[in-house]
N, C-alpha and C. Protein backbone atom coordinates (compact mmCIF):
# COMPACT_ATOMS: atom_id res chain seq x y z
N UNK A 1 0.84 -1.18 0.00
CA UNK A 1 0.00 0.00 0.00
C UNK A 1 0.89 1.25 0.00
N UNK A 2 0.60 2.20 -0.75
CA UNK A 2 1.57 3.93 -0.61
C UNK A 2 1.02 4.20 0.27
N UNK A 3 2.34 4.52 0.91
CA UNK A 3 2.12 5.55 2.27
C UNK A 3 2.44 6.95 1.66
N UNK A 4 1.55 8.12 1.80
CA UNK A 4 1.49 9.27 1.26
C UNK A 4 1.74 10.33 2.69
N UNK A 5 2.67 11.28 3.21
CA UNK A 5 3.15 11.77 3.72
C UNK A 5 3.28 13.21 3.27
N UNK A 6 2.43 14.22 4.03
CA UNK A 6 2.22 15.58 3.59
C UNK A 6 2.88 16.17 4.90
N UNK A 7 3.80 17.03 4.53
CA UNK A 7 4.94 18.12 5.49
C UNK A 7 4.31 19.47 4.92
N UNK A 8 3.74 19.89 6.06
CA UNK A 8 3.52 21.28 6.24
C UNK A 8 4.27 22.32 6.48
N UNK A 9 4.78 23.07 5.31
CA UNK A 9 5.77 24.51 5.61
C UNK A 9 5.13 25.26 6.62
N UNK A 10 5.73 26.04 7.17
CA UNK A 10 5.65 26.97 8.20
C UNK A 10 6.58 27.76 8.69
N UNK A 11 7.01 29.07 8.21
CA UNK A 11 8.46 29.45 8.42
C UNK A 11 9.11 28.86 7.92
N UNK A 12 9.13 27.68 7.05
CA UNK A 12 10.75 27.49 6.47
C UNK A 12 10.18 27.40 5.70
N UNK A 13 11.59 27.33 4.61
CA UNK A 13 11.63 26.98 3.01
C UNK A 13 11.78 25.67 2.47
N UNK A 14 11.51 25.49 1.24
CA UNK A 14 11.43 23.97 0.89
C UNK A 14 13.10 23.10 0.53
N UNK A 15 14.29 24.87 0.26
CA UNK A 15 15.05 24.49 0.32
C UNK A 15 16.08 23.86 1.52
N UNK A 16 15.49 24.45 2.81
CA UNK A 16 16.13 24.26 3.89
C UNK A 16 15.57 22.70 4.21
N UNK A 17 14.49 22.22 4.03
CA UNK A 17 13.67 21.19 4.29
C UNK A 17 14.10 20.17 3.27
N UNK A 18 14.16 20.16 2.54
CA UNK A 18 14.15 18.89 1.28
C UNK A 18 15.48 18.30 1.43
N UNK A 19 16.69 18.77 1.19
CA UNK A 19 18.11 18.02 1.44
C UNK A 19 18.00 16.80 2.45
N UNK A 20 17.40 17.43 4.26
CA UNK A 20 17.52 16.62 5.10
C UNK A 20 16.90 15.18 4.64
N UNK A 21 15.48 15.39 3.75
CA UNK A 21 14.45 14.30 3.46
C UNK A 21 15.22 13.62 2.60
N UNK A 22 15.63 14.27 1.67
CA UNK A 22 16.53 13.14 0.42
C UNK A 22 17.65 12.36 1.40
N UNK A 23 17.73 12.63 1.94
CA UNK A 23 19.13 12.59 2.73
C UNK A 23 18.70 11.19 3.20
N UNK A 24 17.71 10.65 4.00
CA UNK A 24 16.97 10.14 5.21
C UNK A 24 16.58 8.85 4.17
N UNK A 25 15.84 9.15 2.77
CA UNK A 25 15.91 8.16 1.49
C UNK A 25 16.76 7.30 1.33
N UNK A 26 17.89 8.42 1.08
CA UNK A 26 19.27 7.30 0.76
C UNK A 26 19.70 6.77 1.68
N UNK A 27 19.33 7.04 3.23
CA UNK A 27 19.83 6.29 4.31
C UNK A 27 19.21 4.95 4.15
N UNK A 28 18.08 4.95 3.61
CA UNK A 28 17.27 3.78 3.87
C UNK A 28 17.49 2.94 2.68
N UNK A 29 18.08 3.25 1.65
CA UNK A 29 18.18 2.58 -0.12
C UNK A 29 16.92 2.92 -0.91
N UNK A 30 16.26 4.22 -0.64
CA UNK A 30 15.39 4.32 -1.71
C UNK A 30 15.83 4.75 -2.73
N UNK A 31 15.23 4.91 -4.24
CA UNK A 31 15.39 5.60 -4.92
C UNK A 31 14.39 6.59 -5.47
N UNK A 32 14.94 8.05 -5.50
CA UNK A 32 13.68 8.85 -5.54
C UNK A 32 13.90 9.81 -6.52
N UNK A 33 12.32 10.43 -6.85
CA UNK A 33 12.28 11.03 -8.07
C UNK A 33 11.35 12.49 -7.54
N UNK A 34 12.04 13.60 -7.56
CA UNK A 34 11.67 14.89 -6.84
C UNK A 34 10.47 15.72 -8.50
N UNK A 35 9.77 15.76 -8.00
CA UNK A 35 8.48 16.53 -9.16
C UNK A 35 8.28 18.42 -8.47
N UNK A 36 9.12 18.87 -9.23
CA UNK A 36 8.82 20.23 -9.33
C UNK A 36 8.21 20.92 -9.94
N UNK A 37 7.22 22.49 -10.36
CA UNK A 37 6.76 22.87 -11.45
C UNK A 37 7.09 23.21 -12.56
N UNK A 38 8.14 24.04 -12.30
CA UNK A 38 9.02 24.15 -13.67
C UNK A 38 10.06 24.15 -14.02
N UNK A 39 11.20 23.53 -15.22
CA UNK A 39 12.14 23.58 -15.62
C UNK A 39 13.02 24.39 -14.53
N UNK A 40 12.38 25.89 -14.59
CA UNK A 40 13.29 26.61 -13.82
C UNK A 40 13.54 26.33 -12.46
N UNK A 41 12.54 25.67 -12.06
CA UNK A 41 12.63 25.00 -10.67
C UNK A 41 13.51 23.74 -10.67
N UNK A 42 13.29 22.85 -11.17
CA UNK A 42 14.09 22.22 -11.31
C UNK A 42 15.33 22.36 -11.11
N UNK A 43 15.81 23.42 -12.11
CA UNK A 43 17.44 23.77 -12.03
C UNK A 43 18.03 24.53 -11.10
N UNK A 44 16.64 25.32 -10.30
CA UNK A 44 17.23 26.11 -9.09
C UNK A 44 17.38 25.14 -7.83
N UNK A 45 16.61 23.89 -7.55
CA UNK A 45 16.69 22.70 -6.53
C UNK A 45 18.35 21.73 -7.23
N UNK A 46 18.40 21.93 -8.37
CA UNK A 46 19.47 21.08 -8.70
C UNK A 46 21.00 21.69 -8.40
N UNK A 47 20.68 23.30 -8.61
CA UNK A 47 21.82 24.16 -7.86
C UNK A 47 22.21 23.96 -6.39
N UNK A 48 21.06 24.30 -5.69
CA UNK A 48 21.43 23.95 -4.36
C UNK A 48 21.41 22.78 -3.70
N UNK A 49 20.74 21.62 -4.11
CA UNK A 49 21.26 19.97 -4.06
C UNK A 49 22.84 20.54 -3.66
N UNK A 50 23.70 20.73 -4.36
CA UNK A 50 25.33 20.84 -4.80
C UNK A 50 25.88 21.60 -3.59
N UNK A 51 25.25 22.82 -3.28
CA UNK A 51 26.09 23.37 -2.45
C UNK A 51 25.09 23.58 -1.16
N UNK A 52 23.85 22.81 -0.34
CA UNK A 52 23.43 23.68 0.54
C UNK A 52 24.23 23.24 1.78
N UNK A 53 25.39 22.19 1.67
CA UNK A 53 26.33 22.09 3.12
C UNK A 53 27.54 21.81 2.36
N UNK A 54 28.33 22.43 3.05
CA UNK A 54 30.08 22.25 2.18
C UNK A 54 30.63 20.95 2.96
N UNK A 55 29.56 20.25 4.01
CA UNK A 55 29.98 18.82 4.28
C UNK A 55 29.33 17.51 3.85
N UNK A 56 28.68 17.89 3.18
CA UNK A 56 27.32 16.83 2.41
C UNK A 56 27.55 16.99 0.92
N UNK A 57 27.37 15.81 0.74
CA UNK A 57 27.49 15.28 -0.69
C UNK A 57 25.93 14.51 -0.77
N UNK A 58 25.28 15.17 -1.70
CA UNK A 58 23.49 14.22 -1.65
C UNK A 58 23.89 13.82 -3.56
N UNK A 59 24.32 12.33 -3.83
CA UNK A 59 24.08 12.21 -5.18
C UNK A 59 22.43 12.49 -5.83
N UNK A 60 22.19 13.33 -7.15
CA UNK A 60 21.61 13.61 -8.13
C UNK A 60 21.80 13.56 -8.94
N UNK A 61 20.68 13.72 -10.17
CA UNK A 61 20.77 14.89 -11.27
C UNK A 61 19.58 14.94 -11.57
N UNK A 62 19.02 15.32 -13.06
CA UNK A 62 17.89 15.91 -13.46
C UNK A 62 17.60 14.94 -14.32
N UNK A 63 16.18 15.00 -15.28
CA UNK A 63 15.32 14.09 -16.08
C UNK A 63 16.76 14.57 -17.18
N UNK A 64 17.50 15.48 -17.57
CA UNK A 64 18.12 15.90 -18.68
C UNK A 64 19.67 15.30 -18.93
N UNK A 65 19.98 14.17 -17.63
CA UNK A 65 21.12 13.73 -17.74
C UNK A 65 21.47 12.50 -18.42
N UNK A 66 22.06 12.34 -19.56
CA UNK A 66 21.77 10.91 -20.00
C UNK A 66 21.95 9.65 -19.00
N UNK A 67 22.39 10.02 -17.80
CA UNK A 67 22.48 8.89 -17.01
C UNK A 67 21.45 9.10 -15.96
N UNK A 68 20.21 9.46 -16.00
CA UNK A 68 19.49 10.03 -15.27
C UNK A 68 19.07 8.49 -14.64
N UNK A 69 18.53 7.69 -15.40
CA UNK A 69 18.28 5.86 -14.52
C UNK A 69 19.29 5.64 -13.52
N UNK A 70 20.60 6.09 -13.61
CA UNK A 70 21.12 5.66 -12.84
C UNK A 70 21.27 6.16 -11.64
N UNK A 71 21.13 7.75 -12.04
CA UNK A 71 20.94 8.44 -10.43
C UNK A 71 19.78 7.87 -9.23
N UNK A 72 20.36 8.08 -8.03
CA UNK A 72 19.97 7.46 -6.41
C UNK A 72 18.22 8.62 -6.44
N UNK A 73 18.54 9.94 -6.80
CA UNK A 73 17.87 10.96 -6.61
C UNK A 73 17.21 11.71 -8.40
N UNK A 74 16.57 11.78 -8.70
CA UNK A 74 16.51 12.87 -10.03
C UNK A 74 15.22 13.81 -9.77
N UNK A 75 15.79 14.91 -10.03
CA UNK A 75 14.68 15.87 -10.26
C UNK A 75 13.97 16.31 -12.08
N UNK A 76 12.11 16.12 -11.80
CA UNK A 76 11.82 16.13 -13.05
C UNK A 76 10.96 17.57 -12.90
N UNK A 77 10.30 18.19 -13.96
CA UNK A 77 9.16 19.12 -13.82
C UNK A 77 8.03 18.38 -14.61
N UNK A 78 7.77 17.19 -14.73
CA UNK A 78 6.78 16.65 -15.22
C UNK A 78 6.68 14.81 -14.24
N UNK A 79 5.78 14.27 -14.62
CA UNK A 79 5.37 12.85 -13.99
C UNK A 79 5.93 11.64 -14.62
N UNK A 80 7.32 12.36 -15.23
CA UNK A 80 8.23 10.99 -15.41
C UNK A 80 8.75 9.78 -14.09
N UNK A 81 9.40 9.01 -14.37
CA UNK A 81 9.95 8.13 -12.89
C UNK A 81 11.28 7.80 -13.96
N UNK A 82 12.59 8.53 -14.54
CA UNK A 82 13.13 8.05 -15.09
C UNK A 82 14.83 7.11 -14.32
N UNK A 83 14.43 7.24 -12.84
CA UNK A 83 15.54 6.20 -12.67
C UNK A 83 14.31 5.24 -11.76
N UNK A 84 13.46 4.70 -12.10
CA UNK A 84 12.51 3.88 -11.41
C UNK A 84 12.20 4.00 -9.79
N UNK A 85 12.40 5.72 -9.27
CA UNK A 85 12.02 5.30 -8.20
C UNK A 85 11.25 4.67 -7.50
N UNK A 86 10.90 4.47 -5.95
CA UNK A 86 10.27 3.77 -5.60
C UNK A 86 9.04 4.66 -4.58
N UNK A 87 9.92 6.28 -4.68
CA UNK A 87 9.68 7.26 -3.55
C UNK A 87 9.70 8.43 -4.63
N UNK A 88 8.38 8.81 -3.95
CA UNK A 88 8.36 10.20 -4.87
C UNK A 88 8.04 11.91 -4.41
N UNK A 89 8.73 12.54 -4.33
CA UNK A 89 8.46 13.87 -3.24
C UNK A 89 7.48 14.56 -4.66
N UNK A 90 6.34 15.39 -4.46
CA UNK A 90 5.86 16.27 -4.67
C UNK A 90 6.12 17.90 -4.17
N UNK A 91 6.78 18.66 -4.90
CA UNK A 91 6.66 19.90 -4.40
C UNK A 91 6.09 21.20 -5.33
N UNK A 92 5.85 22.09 -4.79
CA UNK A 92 5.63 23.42 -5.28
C UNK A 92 4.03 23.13 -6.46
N UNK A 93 3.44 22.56 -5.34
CA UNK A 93 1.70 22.23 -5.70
C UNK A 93 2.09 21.03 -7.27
N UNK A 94 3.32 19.92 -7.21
CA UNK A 94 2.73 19.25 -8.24
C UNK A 94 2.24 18.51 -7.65
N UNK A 95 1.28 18.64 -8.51
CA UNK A 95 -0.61 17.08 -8.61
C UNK A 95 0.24 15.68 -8.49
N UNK A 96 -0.21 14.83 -8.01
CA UNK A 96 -0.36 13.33 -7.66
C UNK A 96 -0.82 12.58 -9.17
N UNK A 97 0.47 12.03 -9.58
CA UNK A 97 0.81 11.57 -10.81
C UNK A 97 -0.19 10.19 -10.96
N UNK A 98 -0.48 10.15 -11.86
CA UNK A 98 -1.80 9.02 -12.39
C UNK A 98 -1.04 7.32 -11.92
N UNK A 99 0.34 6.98 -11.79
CA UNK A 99 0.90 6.60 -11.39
C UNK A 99 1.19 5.93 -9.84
N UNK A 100 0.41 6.81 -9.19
CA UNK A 100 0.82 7.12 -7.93
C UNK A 100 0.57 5.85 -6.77
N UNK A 101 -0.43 5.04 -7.42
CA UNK A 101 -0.51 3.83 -6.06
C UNK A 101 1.02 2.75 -6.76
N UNK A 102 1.89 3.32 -7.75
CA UNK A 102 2.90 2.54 -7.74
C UNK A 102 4.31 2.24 -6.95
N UNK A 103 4.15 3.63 -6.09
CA UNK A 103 5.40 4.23 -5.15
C UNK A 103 4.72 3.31 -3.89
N UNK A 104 5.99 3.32 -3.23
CA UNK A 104 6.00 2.78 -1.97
C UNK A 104 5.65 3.82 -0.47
N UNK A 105 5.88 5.45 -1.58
CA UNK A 105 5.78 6.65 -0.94
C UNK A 105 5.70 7.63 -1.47
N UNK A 106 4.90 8.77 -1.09
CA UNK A 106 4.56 10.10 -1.67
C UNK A 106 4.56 10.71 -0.66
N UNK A 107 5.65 12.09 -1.03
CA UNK A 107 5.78 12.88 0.05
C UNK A 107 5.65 14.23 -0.82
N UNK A 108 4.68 15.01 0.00
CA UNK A 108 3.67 16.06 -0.71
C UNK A 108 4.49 17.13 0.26
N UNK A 109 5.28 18.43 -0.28
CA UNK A 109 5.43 19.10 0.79
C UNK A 109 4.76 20.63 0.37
N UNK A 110 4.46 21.03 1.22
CA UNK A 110 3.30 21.82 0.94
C UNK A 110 3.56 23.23 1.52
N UNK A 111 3.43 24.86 1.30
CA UNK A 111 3.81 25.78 1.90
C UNK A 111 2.52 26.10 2.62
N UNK A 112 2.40 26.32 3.62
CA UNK A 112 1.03 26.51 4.55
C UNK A 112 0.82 28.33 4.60
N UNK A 113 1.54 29.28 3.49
CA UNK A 113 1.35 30.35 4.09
C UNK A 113 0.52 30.64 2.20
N UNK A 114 0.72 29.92 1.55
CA UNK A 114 -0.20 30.20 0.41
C UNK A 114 -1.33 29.11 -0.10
N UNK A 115 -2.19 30.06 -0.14
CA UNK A 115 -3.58 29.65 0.00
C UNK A 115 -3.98 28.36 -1.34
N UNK A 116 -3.26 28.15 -2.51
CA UNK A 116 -3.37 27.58 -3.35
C UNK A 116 -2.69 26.23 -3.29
N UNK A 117 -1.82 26.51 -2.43
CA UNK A 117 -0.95 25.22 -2.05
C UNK A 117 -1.77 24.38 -1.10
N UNK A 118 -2.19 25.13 0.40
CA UNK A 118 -3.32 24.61 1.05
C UNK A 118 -4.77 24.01 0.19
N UNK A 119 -4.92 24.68 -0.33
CA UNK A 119 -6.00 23.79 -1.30
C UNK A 119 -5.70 22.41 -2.31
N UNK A 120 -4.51 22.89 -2.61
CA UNK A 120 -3.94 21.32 -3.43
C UNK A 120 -3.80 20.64 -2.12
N UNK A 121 -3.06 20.48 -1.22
CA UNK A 121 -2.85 19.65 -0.04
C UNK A 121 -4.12 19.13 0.14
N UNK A 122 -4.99 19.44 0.39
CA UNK A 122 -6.61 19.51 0.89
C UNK A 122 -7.40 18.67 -0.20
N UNK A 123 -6.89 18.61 -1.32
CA UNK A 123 -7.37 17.73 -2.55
C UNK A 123 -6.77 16.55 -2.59
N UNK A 124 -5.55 16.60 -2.65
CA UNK A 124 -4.85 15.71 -2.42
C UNK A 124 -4.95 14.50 -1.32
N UNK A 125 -5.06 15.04 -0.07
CA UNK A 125 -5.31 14.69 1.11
C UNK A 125 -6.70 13.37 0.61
N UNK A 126 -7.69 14.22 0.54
CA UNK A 126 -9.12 13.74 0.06
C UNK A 126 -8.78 12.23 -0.92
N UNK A 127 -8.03 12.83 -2.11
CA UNK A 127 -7.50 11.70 -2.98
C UNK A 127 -6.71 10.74 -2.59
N UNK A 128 -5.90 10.91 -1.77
CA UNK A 128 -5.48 9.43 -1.59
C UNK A 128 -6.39 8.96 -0.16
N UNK A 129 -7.38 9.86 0.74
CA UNK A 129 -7.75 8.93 1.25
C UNK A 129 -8.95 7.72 0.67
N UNK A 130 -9.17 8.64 -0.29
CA UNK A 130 -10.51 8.00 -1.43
C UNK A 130 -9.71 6.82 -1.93
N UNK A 131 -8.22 6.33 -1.89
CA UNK A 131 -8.07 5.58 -2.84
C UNK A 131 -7.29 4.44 -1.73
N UNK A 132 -7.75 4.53 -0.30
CA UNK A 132 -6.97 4.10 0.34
C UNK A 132 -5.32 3.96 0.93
N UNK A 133 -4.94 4.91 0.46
CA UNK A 133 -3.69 5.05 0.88
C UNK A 133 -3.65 5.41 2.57
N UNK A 134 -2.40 4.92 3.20
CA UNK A 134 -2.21 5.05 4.41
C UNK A 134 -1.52 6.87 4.66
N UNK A 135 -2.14 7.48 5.17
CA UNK A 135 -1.90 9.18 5.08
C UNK A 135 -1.72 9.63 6.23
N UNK A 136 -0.03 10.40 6.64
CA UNK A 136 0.25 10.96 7.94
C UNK A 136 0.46 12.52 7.72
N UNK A 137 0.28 13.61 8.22
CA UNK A 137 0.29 14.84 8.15
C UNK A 137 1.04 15.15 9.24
N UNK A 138 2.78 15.94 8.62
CA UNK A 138 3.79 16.07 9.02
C UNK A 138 3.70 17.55 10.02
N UNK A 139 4.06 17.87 10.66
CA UNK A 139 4.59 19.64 11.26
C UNK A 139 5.71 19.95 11.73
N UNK A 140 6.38 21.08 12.03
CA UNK A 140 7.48 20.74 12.84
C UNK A 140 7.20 22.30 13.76
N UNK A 141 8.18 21.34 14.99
CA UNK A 141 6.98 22.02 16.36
C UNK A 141 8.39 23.30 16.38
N UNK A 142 8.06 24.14 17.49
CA UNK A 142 8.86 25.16 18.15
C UNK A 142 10.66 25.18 17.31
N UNK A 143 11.16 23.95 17.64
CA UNK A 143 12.50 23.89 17.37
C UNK A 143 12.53 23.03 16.02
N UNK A 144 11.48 22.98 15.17
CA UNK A 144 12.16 22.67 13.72
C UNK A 144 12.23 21.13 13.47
N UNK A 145 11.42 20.62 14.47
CA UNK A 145 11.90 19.17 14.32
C UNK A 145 10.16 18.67 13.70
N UNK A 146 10.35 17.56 13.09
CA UNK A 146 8.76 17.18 12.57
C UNK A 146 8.26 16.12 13.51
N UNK A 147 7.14 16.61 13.37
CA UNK A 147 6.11 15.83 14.67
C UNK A 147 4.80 15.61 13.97
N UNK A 148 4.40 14.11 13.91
CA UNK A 148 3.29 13.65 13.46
C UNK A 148 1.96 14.21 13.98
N UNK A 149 1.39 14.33 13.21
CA UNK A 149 -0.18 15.07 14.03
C UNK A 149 -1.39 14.39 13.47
């Protein structure tokens, strides 16, 4: 069954947030496939992948690398899966790929201070409980840490 996992922004950014999560993937041997909105997004998450700790190394690349199957991590702006992940992050309001009871996981991260994003979450939410998926709704309390609710 997909377990579908929605993290609620709040004061932070998706860039400060997302590294740790990819990070936590590869601890475990997933392989994952990051869905952004656009190209340009894409390449601005693929910039800072590279440099957001000068002590971390997070392997990537993008749908545009010919070795993109082989990457641990790839970032797409459309509902490809081109290194077969198994784990799939949703960000910056992309929709829940027609695909989606094929992942082992969907992680929806969502900005809670714009109102359009809250409404995709809120659809979303609805949709996978309509389709049975097992669904936890993430926060992170006072000091930044995430706490199930």
């Amino acid at each position: 069954m997909t377990e579908v996992l929605f993290y609620h922004l709040q004061d932070m950014a998706l860039e400060g947030v997302l590294p740790p999560l990819l990070e936590k993937s590869l601890e475990r041997g997933w392989r994952v496939v990051v869905q952004a909105a656009s190209e340009e997004r894409v390449d601005a998450l693929d910039a800072h992948l590279w440099t957001y700790r000068d002590d971390a190394f997070l392997p990537h690349g993008t749908w545009r690398d010919s070795d993109a199957a082989d990457q641990p991590v790839i970032l797409v702006p459309a509902a490809a899966n081109p290194n077969g992940a198994n784990v799939r992050f949703l960000v910056d309001n992309a929709a829940l790929p027609e695909d989606c009871g094929s992942y082992d996981r969907l992680v929806l991260i969502f900005d809670g201070n714009d109102d359009d994003a809250l409404a995709a979450a809120r659809k979303a939410w609805t949709d996978c409980k309509g389709r049975g998926f097992a669904v936890t709704y993430w926060q992170a309390d006072e000091r930044g840490r995430w706490q199930k609710r």
